[in-house]
N, C-alpha and C. Protein backbone atom coordinates (compact mmCIF):
# COMPACT_ATOMS: atom_id res chain seq x y z
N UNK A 1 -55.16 -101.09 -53.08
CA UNK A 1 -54.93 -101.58 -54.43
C UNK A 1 -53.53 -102.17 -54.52
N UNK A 2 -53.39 -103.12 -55.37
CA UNK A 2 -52.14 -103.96 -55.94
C UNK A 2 -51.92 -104.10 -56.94
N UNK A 3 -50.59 -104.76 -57.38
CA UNK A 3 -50.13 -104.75 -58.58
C UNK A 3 -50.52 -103.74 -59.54
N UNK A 4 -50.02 -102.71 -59.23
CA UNK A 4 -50.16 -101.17 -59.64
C UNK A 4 -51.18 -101.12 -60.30
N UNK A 5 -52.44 -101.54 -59.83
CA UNK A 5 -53.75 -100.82 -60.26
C UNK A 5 -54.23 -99.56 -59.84
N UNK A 6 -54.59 -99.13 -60.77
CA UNK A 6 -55.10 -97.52 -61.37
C UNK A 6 -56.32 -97.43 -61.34
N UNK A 7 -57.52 -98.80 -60.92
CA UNK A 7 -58.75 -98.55 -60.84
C UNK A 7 -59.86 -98.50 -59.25
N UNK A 8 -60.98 -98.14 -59.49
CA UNK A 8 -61.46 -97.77 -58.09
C UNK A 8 -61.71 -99.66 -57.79
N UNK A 9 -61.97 -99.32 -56.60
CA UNK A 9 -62.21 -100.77 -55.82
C UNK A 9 -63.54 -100.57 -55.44
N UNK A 10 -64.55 -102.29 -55.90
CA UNK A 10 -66.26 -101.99 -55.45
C UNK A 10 -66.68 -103.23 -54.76
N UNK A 11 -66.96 -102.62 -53.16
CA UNK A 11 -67.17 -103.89 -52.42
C UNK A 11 -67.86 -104.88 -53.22
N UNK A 12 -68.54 -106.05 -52.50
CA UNK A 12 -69.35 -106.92 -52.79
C UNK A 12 -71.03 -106.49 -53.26
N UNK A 13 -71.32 -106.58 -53.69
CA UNK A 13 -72.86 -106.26 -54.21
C UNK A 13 -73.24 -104.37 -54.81
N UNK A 14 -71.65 -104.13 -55.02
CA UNK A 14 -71.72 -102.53 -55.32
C UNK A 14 -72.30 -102.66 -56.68
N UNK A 15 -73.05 -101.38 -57.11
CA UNK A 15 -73.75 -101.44 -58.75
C UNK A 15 -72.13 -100.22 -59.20
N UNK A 16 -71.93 -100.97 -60.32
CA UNK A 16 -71.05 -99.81 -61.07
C UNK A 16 -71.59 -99.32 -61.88
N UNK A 17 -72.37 -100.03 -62.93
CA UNK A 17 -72.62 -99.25 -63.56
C UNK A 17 -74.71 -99.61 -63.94
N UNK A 18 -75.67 -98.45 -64.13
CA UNK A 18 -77.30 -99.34 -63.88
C UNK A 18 -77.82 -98.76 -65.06
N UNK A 19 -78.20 -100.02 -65.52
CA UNK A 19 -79.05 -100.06 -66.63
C UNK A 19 -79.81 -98.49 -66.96
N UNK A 20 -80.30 -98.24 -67.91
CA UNK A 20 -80.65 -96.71 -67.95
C UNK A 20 -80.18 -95.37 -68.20
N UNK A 21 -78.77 -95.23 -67.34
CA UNK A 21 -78.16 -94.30 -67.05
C UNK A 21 -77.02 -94.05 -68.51
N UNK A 22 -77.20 -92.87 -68.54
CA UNK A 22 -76.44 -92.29 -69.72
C UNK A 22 -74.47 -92.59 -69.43
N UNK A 23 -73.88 -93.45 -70.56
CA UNK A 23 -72.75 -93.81 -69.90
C UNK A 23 -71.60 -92.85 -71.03
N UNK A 24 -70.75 -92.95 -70.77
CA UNK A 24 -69.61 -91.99 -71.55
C UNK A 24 -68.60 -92.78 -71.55
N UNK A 25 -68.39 -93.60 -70.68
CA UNK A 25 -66.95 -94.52 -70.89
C UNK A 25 -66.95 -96.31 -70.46
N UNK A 26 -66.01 -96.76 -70.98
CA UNK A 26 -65.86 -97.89 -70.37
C UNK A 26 -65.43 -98.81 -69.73
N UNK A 27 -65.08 -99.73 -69.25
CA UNK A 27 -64.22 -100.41 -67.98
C UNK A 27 -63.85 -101.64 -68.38
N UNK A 28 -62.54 -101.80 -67.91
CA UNK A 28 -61.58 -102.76 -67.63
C UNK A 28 -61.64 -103.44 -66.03
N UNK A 29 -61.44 -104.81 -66.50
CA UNK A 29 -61.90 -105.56 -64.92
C UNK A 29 -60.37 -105.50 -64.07
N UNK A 30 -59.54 -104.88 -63.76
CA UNK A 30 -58.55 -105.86 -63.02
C UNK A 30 -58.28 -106.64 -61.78
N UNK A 31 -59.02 -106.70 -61.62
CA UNK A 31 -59.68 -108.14 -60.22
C UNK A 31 -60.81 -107.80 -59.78
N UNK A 32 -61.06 -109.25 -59.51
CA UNK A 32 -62.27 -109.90 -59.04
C UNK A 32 -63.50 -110.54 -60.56
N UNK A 33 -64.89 -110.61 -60.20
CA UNK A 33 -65.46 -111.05 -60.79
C UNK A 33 -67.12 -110.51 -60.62
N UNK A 34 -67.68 -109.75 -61.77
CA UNK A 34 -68.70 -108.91 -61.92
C UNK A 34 -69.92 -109.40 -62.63
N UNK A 35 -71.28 -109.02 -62.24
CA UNK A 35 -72.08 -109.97 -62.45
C UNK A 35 -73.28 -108.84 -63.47
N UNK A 36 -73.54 -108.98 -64.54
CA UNK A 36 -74.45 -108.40 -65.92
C UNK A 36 -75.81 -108.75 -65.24
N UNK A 37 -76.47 -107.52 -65.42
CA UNK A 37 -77.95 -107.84 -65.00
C UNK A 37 -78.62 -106.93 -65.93
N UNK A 38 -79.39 -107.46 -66.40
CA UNK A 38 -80.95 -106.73 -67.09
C UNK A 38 -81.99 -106.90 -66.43
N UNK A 39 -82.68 -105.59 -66.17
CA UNK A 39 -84.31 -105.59 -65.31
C UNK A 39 -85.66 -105.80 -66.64
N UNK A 40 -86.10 -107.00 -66.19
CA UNK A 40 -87.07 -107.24 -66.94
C UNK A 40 -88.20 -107.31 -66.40
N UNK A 41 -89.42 -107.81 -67.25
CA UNK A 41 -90.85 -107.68 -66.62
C UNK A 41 -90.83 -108.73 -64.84
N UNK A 42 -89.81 -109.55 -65.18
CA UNK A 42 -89.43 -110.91 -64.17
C UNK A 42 -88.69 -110.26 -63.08
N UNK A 43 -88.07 -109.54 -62.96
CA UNK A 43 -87.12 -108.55 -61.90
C UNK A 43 -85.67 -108.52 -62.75
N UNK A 44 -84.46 -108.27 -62.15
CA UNK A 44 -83.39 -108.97 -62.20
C UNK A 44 -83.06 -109.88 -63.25
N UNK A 45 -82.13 -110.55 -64.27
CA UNK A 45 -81.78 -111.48 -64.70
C UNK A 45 -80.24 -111.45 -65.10
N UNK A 46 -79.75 -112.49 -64.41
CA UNK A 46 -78.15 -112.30 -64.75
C UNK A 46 -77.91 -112.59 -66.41
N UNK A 47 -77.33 -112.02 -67.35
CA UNK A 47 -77.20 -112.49 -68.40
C UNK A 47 -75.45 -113.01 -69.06
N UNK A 48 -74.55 -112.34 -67.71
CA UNK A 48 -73.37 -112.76 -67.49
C UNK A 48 -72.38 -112.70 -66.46
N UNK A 49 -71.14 -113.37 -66.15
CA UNK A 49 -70.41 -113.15 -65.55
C UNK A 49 -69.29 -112.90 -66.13
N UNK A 50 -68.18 -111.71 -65.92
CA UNK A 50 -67.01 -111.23 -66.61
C UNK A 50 -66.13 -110.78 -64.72
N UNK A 51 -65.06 -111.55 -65.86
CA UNK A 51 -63.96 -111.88 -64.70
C UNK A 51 -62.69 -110.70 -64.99
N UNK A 52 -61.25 -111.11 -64.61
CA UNK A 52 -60.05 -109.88 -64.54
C UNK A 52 -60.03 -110.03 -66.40
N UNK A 53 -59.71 -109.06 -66.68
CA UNK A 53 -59.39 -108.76 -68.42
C UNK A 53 -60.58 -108.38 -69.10
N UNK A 54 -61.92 -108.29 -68.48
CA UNK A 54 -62.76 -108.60 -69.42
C UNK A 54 -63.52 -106.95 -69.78
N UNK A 55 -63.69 -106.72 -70.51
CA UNK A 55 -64.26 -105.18 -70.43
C UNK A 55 -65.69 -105.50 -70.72
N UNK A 56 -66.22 -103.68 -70.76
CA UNK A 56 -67.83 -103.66 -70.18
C UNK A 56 -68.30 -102.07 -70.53
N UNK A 57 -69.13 -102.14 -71.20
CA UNK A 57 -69.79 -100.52 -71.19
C UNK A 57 -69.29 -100.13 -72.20
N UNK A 58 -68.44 -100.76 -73.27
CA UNK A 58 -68.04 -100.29 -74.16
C UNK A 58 -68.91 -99.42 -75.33
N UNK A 59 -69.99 -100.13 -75.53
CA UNK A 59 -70.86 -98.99 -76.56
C UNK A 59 -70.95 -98.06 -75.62
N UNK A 60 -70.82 -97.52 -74.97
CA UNK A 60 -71.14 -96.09 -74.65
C UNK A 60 -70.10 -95.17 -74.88
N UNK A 61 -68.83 -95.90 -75.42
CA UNK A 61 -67.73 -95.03 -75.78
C UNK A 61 -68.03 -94.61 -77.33
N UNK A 62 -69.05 -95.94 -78.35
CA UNK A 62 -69.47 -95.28 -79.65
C UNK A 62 -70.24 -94.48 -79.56
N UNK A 63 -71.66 -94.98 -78.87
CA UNK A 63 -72.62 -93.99 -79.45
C UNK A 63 -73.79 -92.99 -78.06
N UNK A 64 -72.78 -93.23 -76.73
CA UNK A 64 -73.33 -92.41 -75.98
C UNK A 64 -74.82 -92.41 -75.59
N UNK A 65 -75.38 -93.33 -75.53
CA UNK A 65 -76.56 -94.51 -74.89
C UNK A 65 -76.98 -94.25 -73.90
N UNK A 66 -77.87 -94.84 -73.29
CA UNK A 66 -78.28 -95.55 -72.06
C UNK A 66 -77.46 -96.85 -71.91
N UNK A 67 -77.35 -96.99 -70.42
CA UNK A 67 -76.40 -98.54 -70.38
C UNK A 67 -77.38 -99.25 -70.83
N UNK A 68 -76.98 -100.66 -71.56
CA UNK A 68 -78.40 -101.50 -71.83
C UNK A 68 -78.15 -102.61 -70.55
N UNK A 69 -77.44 -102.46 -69.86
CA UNK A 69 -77.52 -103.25 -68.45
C UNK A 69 -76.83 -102.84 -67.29
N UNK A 70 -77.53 -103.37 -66.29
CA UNK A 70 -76.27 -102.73 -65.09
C UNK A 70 -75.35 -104.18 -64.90
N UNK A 71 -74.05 -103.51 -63.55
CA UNK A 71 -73.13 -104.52 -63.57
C UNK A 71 -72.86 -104.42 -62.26
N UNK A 72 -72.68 -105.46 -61.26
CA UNK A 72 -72.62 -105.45 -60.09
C UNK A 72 -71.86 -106.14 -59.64
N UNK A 73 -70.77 -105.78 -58.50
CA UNK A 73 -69.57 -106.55 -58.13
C UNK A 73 -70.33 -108.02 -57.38
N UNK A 74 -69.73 -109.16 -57.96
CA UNK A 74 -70.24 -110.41 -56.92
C UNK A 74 -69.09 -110.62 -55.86
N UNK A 75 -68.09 -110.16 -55.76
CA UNK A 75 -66.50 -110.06 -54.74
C UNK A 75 -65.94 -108.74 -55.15
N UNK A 76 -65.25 -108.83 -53.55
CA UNK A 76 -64.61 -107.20 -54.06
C UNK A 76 -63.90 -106.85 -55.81
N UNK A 77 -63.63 -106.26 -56.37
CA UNK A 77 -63.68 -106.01 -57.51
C UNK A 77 -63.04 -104.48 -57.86
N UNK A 78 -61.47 -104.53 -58.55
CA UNK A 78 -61.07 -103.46 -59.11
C UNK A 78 -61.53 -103.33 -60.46
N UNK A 79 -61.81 -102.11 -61.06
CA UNK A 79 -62.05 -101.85 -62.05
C UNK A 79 -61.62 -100.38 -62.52
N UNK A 80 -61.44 -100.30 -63.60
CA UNK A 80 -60.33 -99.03 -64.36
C UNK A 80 -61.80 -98.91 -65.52
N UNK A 81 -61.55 -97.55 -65.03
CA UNK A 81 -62.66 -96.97 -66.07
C UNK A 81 -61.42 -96.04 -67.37
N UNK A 82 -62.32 -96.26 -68.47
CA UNK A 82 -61.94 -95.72 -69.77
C UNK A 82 -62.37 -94.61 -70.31
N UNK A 83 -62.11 -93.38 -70.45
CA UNK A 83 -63.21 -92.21 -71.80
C UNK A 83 -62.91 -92.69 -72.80
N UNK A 84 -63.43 -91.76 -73.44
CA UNK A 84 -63.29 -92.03 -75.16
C UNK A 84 -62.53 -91.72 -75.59
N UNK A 85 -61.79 -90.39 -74.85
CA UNK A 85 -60.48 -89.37 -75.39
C UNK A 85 -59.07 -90.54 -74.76
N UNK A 86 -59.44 -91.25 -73.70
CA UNK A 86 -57.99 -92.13 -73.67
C UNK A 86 -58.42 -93.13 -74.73
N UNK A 87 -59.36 -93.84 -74.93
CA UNK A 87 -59.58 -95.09 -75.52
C UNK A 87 -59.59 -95.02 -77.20
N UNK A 88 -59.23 -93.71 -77.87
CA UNK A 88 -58.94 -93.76 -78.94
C UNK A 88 -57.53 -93.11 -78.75
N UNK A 89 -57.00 -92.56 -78.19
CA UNK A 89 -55.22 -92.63 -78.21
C UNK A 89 -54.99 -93.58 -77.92
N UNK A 90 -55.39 -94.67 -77.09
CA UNK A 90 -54.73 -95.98 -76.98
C UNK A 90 -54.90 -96.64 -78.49
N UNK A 91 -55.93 -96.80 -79.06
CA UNK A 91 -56.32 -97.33 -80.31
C UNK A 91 -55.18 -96.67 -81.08
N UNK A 92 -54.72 -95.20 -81.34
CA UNK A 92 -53.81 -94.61 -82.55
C UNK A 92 -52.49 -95.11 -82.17
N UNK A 93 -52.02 -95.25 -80.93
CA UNK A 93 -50.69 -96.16 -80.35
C UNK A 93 -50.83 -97.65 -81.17
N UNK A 94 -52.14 -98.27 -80.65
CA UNK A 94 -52.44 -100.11 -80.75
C UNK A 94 -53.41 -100.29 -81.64
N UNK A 95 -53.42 -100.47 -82.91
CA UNK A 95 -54.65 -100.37 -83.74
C UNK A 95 -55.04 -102.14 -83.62
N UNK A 96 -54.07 -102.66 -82.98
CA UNK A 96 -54.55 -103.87 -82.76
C UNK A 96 -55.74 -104.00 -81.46
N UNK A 97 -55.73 -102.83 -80.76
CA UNK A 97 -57.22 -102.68 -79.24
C UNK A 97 -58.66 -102.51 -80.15
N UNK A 98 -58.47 -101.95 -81.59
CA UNK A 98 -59.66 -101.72 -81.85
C UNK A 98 -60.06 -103.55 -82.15
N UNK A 99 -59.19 -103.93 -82.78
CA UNK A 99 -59.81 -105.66 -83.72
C UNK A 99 -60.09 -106.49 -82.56
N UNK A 100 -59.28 -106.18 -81.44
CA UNK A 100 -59.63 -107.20 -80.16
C UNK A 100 -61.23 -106.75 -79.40
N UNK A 101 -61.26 -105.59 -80.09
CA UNK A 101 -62.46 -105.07 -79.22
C UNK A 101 -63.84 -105.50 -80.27
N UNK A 102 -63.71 -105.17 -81.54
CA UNK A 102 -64.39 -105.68 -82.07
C UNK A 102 -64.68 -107.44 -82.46
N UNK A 103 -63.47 -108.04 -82.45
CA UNK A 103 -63.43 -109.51 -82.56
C UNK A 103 -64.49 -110.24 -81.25
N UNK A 104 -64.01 -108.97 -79.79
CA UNK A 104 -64.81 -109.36 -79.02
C UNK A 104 -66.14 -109.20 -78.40
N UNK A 105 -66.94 -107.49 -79.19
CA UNK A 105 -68.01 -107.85 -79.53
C UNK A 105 -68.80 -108.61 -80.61
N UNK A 106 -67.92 -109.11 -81.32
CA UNK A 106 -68.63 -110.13 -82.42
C UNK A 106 -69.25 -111.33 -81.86
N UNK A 107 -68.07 -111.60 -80.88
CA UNK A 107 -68.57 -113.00 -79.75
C UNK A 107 -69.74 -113.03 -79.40
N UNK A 108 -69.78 -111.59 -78.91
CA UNK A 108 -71.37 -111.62 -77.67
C UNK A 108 -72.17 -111.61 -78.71
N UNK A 109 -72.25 -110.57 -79.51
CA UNK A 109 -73.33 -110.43 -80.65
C UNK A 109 -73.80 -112.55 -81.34
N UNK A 110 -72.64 -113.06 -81.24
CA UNK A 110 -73.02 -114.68 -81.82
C UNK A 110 -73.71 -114.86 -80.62
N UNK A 111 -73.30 -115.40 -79.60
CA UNK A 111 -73.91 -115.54 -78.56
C UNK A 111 -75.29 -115.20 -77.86
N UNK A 112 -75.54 -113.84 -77.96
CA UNK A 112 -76.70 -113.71 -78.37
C UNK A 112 -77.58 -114.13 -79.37
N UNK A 113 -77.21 -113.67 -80.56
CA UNK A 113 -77.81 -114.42 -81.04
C UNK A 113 -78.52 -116.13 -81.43
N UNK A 114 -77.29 -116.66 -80.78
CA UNK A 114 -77.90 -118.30 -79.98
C UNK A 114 -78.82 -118.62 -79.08
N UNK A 115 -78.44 -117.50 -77.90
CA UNK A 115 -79.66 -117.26 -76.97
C UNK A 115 -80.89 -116.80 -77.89
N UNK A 116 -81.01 -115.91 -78.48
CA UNK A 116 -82.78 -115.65 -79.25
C UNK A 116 -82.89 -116.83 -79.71
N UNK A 117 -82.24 -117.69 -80.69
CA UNK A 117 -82.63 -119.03 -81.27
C UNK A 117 -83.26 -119.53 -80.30
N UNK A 118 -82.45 -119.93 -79.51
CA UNK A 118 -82.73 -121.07 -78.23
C UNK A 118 -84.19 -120.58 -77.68
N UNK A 119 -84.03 -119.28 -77.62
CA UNK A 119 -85.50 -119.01 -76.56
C UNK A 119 -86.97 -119.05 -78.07
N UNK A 120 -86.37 -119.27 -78.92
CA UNK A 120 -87.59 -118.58 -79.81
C UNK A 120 -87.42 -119.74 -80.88
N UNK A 121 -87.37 -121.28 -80.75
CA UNK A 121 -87.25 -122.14 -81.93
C UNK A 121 -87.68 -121.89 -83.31
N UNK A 122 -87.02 -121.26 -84.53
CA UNK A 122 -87.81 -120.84 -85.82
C UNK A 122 -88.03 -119.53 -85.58
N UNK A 123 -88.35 -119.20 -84.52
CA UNK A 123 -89.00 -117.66 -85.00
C UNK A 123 -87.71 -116.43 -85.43
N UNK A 124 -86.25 -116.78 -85.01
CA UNK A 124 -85.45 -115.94 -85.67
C UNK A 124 -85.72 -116.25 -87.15
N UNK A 125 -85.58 -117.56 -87.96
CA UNK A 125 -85.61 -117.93 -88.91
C UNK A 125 -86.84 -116.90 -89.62
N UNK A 126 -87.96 -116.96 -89.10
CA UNK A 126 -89.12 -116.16 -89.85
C UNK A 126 -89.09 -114.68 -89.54
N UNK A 127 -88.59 -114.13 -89.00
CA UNK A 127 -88.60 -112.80 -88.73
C UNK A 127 -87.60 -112.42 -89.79
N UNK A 128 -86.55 -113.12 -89.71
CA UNK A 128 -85.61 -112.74 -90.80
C UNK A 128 -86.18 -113.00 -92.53
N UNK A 129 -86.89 -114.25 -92.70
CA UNK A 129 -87.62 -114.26 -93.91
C UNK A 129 -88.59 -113.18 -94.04
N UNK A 130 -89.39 -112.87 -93.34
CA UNK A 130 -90.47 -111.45 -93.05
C UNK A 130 -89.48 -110.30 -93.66
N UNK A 131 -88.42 -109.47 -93.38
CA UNK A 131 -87.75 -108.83 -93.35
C UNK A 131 -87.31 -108.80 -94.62
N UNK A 132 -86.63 -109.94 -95.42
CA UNK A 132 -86.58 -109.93 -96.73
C UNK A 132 -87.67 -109.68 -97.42
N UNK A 133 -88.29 -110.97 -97.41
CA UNK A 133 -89.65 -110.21 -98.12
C UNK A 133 -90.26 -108.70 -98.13
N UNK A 134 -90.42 -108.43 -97.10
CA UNK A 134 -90.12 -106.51 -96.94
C UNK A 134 -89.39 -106.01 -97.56
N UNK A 135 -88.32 -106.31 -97.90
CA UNK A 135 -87.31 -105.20 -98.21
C UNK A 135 -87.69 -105.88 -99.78
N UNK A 136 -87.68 -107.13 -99.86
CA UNK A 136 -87.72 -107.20 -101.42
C UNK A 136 -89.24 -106.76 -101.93
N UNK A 137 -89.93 -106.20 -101.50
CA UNK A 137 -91.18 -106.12 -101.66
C UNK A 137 -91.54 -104.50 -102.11
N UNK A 138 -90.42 -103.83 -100.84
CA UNK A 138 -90.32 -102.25 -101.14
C UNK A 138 -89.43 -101.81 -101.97
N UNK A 139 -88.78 -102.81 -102.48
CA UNK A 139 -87.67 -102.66 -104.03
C UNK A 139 -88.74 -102.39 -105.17
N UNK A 140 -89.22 -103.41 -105.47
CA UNK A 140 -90.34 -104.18 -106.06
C UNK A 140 -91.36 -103.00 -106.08
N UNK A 141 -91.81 -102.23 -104.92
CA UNK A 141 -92.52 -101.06 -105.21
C UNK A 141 -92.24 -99.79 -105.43
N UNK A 142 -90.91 -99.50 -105.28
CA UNK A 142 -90.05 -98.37 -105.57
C UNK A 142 -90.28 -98.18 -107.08
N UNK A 143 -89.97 -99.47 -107.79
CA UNK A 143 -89.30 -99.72 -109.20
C UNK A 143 -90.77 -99.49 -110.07
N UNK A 144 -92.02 -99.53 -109.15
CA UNK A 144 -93.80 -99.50 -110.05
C UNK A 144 -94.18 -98.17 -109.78
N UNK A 145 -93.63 -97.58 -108.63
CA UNK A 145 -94.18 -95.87 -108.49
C UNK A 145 -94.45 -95.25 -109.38
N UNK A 146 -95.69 -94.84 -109.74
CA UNK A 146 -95.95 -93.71 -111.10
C UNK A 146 -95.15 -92.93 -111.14
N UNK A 147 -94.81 -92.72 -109.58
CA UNK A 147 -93.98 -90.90 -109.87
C UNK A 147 -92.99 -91.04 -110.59
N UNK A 148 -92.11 -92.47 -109.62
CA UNK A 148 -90.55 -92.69 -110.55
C UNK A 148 -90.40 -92.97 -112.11
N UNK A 149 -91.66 -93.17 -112.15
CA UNK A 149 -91.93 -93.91 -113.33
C UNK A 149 -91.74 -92.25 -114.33
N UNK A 150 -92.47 -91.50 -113.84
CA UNK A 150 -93.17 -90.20 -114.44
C UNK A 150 -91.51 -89.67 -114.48
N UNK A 151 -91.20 -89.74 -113.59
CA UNK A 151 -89.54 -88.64 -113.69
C UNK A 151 -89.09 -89.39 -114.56
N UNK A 152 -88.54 -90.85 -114.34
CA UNK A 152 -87.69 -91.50 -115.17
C UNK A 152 -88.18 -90.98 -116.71
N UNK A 153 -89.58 -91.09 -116.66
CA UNK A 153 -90.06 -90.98 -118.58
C UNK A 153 -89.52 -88.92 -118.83
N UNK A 154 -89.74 -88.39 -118.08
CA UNK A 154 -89.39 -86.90 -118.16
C UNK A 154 -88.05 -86.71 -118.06
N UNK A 155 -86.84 -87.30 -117.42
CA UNK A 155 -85.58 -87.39 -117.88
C UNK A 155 -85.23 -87.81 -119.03
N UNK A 156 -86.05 -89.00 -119.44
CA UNK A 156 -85.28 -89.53 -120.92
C UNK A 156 -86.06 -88.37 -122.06
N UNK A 157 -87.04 -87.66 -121.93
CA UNK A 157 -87.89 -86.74 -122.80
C UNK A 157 -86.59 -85.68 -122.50
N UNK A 158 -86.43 -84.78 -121.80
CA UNK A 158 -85.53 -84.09 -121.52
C UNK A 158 -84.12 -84.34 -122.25
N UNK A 159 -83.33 -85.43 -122.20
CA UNK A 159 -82.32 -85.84 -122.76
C UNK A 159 -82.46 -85.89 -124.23
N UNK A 160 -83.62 -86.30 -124.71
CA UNK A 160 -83.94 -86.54 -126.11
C UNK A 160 -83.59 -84.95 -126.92
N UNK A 161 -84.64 -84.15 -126.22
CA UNK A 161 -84.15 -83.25 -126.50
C UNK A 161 -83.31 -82.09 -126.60
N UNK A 162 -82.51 -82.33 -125.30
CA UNK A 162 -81.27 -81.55 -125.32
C UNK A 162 -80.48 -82.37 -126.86
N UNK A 163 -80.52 -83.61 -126.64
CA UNK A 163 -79.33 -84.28 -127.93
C UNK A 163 -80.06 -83.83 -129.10
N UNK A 164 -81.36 -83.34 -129.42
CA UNK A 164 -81.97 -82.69 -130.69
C UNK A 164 -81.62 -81.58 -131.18
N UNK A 165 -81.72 -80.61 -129.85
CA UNK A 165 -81.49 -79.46 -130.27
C UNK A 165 -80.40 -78.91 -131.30
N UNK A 166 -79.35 -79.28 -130.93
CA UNK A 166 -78.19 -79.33 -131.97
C UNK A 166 -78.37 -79.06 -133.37
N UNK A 167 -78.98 -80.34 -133.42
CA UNK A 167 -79.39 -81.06 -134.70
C UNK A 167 -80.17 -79.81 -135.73
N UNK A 168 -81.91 -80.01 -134.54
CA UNK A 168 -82.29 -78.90 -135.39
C UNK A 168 -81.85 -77.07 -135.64
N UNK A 169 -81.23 -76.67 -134.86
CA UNK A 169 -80.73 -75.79 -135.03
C UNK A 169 -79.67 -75.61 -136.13
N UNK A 170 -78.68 -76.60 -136.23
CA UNK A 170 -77.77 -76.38 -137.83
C UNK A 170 -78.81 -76.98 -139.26
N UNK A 171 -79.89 -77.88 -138.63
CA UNK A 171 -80.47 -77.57 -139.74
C UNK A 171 -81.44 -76.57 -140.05
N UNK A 172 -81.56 -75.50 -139.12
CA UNK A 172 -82.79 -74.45 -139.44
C UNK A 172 -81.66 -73.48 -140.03
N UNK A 173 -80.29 -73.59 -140.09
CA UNK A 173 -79.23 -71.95 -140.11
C UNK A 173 -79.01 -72.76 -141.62
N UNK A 174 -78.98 -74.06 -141.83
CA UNK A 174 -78.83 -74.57 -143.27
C UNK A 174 -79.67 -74.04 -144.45
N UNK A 175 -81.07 -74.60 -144.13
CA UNK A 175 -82.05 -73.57 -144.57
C UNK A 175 -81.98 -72.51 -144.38
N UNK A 176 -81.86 -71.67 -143.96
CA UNK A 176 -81.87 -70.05 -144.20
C UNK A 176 -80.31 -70.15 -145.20
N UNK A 177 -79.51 -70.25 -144.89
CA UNK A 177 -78.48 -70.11 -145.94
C UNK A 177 -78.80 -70.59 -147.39
């Protein structure tokens, strides 16, 4: 290792990290250049290449997953792995690591999402109209439910008469006086 790297070194065609496998932390590239693969019905499919700076595996530091891909050295390749317990003290030091981290899954998330366009002409467009309509549909039936309907009318009956009671009570102690 050089230039005081702190991470393991993975020959050529090494898997670091494979699709499936339950991950806990995440990695920093500091040399070479690593190749994203998803196993699909097709075998294999590269879906990226990430070079020195670029990190990887990061959701598994939120929510403790399955990797959703493996990553495989294409040249020898240092890499510095992260936990969660360093990667949020670095964050309470640099609250600027969290916005870079998020600024830079926002990227992929666009990006992807270009790729579904591209592979699926319109059909993001209608899945997403489908979806509204759903949701505006189960608003729409929430708001007709007898039941809600039945409570809502039995709360305002309830209220009516708590605000009565009052009433008739100083006028039943009136009468008797």
């Amino acid at each position: 290792m050089n230039k005081g790297e702190l991470g393991k070194t993975y020959a050529k065609g090494e898997i670091i990290v494979r699709q499936g496998e339950i991950g806990d932390c995440m990695f920093a590239i500091q040399r070479g250049k690593l190749e994203v693969l998803l196993n699909g019905p097709q075998g294999e499919v590269r879906t990226a290449v990430l070079r020195e700076g670029d990190i990887f595996g990061e959701m598994a530091v939120f929510d403790r997953e399955v990797r959703s891909a493996s990553v495989r050295a294409l040249e020898e390749a240092t890499v510095l792995t992260v936990d969660k317990k360093t990667f949020l003290r670095r964050i309470q030091e640099d609250p600027s690591l969290a916005f870079n981290l998020v600024k830079m899954m926002s990227g992929r998330i666009r990006r992807l999402n270009a790729e579904v366009a591209r592979q699926n002409p319109g059909g993001a467009m209608k899945i997403r109209d489908t979806l509204a309509l759903t949701d505006a549909e189960r608003a729409l039936e929430r708001r007709q439910t007898p039941d809600r309907r039945l409570a809502r009318d039995r709360r305002k009956t309830e209220r009516r008469h708590r605000s009565e009671s009052p009433r008739s009570l100083s006028a039943e102690r009136e009468a008797s006086d």
